[in-house]
Protein backbone atom coordinates (compact mmCIF):
# COMPACT_ATOMS: atom_id res chain seq x y z
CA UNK A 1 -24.98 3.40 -5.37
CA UNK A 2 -23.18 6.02 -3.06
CA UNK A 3 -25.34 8.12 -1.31
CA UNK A 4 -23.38 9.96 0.74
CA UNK A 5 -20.05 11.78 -0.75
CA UNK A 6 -17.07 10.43 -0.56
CA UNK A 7 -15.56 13.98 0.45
CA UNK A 8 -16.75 17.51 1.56
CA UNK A 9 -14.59 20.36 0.68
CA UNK A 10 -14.69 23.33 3.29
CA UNK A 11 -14.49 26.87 3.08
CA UNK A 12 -14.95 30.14 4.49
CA UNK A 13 -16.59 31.29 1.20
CA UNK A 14 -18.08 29.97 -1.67
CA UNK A 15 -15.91 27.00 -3.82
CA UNK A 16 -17.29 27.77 -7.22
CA UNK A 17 -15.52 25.12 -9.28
CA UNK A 18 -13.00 22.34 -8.93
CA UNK A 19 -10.92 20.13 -10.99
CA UNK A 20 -8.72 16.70 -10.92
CA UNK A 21 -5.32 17.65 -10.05
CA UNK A 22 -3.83 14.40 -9.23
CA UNK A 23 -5.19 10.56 -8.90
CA UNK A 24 -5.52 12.00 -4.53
CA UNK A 25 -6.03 15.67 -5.53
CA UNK A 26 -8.27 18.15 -6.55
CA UNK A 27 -7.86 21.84 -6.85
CA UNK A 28 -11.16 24.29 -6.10
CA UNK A 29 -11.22 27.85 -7.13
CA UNK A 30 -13.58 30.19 -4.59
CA UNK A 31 -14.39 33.39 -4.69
CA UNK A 32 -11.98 34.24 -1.72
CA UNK A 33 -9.72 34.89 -5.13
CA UNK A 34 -7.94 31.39 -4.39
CA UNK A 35 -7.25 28.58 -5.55
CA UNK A 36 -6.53 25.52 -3.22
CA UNK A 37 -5.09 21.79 -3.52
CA UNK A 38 -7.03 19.37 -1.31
CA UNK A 39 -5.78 15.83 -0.66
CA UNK A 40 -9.17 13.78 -1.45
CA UNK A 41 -8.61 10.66 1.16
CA UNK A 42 -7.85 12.83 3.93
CA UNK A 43 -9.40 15.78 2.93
CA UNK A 44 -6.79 18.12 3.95
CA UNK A 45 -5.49 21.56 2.62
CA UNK A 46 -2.22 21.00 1.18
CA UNK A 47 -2.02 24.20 -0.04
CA UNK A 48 -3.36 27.74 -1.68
CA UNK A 49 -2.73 29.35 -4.75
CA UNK A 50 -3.24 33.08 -4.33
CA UNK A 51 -2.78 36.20 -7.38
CA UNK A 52 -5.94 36.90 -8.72
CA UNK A 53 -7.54 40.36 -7.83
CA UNK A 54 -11.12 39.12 -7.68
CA UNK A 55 -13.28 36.10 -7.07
CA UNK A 56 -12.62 33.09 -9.12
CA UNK A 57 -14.88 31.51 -11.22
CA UNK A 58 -12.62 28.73 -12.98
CA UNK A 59 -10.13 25.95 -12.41
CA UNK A 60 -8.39 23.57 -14.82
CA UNK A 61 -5.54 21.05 -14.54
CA UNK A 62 -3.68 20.17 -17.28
CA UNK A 63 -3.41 16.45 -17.92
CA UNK A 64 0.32 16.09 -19.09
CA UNK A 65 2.35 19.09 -17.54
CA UNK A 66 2.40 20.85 -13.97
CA UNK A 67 -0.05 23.68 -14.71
CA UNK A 68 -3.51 24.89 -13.04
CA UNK A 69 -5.24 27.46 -15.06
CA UNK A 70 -7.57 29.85 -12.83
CA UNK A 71 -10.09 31.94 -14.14
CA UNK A 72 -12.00 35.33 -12.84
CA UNK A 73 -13.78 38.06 -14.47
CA UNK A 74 -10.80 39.75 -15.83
CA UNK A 75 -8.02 37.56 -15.59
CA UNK A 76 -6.56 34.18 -16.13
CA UNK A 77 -3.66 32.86 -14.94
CA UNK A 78 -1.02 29.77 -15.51
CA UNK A 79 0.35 28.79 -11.77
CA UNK A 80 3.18 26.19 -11.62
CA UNK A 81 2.81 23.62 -8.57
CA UNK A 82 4.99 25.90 -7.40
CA UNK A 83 3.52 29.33 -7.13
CA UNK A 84 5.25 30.88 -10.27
CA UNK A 85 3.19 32.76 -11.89
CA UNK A 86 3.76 31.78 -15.46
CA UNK A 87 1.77 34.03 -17.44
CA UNK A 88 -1.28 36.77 -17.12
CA UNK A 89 -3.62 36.63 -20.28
């Protein structure tokens, strides 16, 4: 039984969904309209995803390929590990 958690993600504003990135990483989406990549045994930032034009409400990894999938109210968007903006549905 754990009963306390393992990690604590912290923001300045609210983290309204997060997602497996990695085995060590997850990826949170907050309504500071980014999306960010936390190391899980450290629980550092490694790094933030910006592009959307309002508050997120979704994040998904894809299993197989290099892809996060954010969602807001109007928008989602396919972000490469890399910040390339792959396509705006």
């Amino acid at each position: 039984i754990i009963r306390s958690p393992v990690l604590a993600l912290r923001s300045d504003d609210v983290l309204s969904c997060a997602d497996w990135l990695q085995r060590d990483q997850v990826v949170s989406a907050s309504w500071d309209r980014s999306a960010t990549i936390w190391q899980v045994e450290t629980g550092a930032s490694l790094r933030t995803l910006y592009g959307h034009d309002g508050e997120l409400t979704y994040v998904s990894c894809h299993q197989t390929k290099p892809l996060v999938i954010t969602s807001s109210r109007k928008f989602n968007r396919f972000i490469d590990f890399n910040y390339i903006l792959l396509n705006k549905l």
